[in-house]
Protein backbone atom coordinates (compact mmCIF):
# COMPACT_ATOMS: atom_id res chain seq x y z
CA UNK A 1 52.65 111.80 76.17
CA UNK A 2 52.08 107.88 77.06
CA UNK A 3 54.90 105.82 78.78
CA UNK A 4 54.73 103.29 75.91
CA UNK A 5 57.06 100.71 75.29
CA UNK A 6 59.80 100.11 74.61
CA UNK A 7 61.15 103.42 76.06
CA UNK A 8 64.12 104.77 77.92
CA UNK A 9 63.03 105.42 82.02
CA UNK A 10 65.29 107.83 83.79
CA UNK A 11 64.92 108.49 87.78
CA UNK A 12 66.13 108.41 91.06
CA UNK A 13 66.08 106.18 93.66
CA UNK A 14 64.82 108.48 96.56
CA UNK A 15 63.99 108.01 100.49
CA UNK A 16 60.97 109.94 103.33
CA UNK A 17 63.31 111.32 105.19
CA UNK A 18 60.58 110.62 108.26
CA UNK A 19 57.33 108.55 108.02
CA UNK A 20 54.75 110.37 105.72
CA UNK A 21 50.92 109.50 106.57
CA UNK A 22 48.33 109.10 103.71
CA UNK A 23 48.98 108.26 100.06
CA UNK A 24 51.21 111.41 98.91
CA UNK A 25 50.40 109.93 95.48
CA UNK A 26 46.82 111.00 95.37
CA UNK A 27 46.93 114.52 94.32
CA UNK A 28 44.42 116.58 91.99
CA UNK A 29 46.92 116.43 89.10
CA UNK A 30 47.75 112.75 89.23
CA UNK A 31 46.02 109.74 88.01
CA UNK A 32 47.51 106.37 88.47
CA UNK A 33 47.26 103.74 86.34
CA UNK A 34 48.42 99.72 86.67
CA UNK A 35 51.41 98.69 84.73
CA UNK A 36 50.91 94.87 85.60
CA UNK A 37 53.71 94.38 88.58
CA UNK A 38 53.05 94.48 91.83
CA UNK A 39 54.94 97.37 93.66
CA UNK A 40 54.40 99.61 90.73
CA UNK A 41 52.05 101.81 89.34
CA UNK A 42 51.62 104.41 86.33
CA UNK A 43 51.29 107.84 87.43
CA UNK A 44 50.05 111.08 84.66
CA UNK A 45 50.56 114.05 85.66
CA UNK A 46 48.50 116.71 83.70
CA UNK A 47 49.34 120.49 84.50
CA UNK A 48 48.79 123.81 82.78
CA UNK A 49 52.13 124.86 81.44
CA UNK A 50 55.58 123.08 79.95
CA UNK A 51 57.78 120.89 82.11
CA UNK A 52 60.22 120.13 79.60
CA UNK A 53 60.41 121.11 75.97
CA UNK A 54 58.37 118.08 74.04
CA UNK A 55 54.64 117.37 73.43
CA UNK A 56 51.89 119.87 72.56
CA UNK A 57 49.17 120.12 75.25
CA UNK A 58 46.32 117.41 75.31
CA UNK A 59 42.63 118.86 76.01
CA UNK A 60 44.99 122.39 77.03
CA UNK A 61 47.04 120.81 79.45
CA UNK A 62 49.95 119.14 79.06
CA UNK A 63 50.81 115.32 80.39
CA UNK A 64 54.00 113.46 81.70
CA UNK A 65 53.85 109.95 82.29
CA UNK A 66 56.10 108.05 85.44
CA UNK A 67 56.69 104.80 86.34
CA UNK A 68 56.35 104.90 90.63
CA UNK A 69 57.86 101.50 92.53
CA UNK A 70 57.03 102.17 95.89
CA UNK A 71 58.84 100.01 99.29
CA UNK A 72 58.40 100.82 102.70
CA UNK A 73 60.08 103.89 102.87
CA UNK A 74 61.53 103.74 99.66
CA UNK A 75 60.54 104.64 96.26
CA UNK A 76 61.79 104.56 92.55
CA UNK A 77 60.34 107.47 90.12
CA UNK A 78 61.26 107.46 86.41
CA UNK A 79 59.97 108.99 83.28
CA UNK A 80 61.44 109.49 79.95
CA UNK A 81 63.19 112.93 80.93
CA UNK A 82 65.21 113.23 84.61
CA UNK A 83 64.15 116.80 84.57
CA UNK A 84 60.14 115.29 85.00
CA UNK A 85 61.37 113.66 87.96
CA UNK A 86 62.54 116.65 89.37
CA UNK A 87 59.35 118.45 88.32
CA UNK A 88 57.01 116.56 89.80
CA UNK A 89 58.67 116.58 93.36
CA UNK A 90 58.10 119.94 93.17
CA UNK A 91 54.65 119.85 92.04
CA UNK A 92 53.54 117.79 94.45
CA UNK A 93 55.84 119.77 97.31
CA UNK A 94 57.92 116.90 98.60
CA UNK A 95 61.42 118.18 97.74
CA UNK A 96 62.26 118.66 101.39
CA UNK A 97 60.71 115.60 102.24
CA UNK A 98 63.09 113.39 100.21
CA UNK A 99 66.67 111.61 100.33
CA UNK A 100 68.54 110.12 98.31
CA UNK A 101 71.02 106.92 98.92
CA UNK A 102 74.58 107.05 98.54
CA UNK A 103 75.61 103.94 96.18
CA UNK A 104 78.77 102.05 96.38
CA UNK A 105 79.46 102.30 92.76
CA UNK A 106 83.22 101.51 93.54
CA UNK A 107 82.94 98.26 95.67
CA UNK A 108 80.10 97.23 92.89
CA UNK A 109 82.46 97.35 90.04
CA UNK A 110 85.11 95.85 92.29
CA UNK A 111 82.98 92.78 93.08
CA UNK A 112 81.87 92.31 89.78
CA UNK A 113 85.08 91.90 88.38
CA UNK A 114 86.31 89.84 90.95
CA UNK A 115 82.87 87.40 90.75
CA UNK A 116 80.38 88.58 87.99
CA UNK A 117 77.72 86.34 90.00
CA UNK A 118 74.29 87.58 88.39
CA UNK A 119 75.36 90.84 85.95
CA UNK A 120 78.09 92.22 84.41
CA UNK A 121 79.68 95.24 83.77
CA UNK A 122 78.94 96.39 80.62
CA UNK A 123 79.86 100.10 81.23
CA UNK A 124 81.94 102.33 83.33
CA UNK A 125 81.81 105.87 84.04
CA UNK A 126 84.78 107.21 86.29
CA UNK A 127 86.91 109.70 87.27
CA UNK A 128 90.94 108.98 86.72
CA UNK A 129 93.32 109.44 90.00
CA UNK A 130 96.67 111.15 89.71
CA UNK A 131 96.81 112.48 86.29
CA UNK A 132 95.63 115.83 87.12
CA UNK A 133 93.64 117.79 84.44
CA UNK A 134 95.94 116.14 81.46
CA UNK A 135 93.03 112.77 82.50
CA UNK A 136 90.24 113.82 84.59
CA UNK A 137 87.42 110.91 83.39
CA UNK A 138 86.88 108.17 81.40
CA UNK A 139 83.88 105.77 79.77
CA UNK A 140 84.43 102.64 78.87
CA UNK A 141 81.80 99.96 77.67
CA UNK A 142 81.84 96.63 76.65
CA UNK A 143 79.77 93.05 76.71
CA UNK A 144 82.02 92.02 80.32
CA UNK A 145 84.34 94.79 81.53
CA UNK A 146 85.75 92.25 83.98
CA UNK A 147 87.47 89.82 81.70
CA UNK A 148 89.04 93.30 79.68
CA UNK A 149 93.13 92.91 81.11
CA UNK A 150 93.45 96.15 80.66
CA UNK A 151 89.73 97.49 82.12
CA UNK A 152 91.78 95.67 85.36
CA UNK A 153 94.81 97.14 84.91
CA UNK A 154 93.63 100.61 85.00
CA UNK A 155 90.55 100.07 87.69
CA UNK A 156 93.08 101.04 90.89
CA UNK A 157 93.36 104.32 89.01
CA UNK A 158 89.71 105.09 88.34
CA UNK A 159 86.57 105.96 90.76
CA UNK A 160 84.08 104.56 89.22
CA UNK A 161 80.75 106.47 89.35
CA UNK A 162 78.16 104.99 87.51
CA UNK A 163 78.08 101.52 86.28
CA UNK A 164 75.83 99.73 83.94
CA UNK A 165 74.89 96.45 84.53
CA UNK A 166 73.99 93.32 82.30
CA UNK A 167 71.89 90.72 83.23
CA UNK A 168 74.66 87.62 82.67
CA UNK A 169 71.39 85.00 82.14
CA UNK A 170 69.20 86.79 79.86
CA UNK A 171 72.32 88.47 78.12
CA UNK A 172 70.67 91.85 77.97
CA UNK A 173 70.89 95.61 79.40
CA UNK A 174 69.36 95.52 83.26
CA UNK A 175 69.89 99.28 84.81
CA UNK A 176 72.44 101.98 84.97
CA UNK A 177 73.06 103.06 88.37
CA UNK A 178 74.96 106.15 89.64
CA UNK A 179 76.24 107.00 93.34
CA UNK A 180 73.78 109.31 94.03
CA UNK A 181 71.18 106.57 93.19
CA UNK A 182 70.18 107.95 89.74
CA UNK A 183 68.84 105.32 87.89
CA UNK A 184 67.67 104.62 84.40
CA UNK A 185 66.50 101.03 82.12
CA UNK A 186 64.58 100.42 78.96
CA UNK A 187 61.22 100.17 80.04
CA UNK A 188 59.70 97.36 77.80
CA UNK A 189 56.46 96.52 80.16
CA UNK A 190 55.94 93.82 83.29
CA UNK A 191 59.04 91.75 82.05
CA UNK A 192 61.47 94.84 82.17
CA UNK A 193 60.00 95.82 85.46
CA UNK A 194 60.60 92.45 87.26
CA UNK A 195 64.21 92.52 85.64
CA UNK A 196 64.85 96.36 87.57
CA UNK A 197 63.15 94.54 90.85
CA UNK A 198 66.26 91.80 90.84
CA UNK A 199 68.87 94.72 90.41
CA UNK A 200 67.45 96.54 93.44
CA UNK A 201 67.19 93.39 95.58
CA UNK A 202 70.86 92.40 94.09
CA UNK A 203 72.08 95.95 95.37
CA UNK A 204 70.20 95.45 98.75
CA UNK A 205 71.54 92.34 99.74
CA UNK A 206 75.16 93.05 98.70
CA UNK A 207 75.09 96.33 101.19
CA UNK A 208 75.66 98.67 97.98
CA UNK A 209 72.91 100.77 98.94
CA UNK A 210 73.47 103.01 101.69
CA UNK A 211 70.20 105.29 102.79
CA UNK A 212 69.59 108.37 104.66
CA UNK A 213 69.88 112.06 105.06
């Protein structure tokens, strides 16, 4: 396959658990490639047999494109499929070596709809408080969530879980993000890239992201 865009990228946010030596990214059945932002790179992964149901084999292999932003300690993998994401920690035998954050998906929605600052909330996912299994979740979606009276006169019941955020300047789409730091945008090249790397440093600077074991 080829990560062309405009495509849907679907990852995880994900964390060394303790300081790896080397580039982990060189292996035999991985080729990197530039996607024209610093901090990230194109990785191909070409291996024998099916990850996921989708393309026939290339040359008798088959290959899986991922977008890789790597800081510090910190990375971001996506692909078009979460299940490649998964796949490839295995391949490359870093399961164990791996975290993920916990995300304050609840004090995110919270603030937004107090002060939308730089996004918006232009979808909720959430589980519903004291209605027992007659209400147990609830999606809700919209161009600003936080100026919907009744999105705030139901958000004490809810726990919000994933939230997706709109850039409030560019008026577009900017990332879904869930608790457990599963994360997913539509990948349209260097421009859609730099737009993910203000949502990350937006998270990081409002303490939302909380990392380790």
């Amino acid at each position: 396959m080829t990560f062309a865009a405009p495509t849907n990228a679907t990852g995880n946010l994900l964390s060394w658990k303790v300081p790896v030596g080397g580039d982990v990214w060189r292996h035999e059945k991985l080729v990197r490639g530039d996607v024209g932002r610093s901090g990230w790179c194109l990785l191909t992964l070409s291996y024998p047999s099916p990850l996921v149901e989708g393309p026939e084999p290339q040359g008798g292999e088959f290959k899986y494109d991922y977008l890789l932003r790597t800081s510090g300690q910190h990375f971001l993998l996506v692909s078009s499929h979460a299940d490649l994401v998964t796949a490839l920690i295995d391949v490359i035998g870093i399961r164990h070596k791996v975290s993920t954050p916990r995300v304050n998906v609840r004090q995110l929605v919270e603030d937004l709809v107090k002060q939308p600052q730089h996004y918006s909330l232009s979808g909720v996912y959430a589980r519903v408080d004291g209605f027992g299994q007659s209400l147990r979740s609830m999606s809700l979606f919209g161009a600003d969530l936080g100026e919907a009276q009744l999105f705030s006169s139901i958000l004490p019941h809810l726990a919000p879980h994933r939230a997706n955020l709109r850039d409030l300047r560019l008026r577009q789409e900017a990332v879904s993000i869930s608790s457990k730091g599963e994360l997913g945008f539509h990948y349209g090249g260097a421009r859609s890239l730099r737009r993910t790397d203000s949502v990350l440093s937006f998270l990081a600077s409002g303490g939302y992201l909380k990392w380790g074991d």
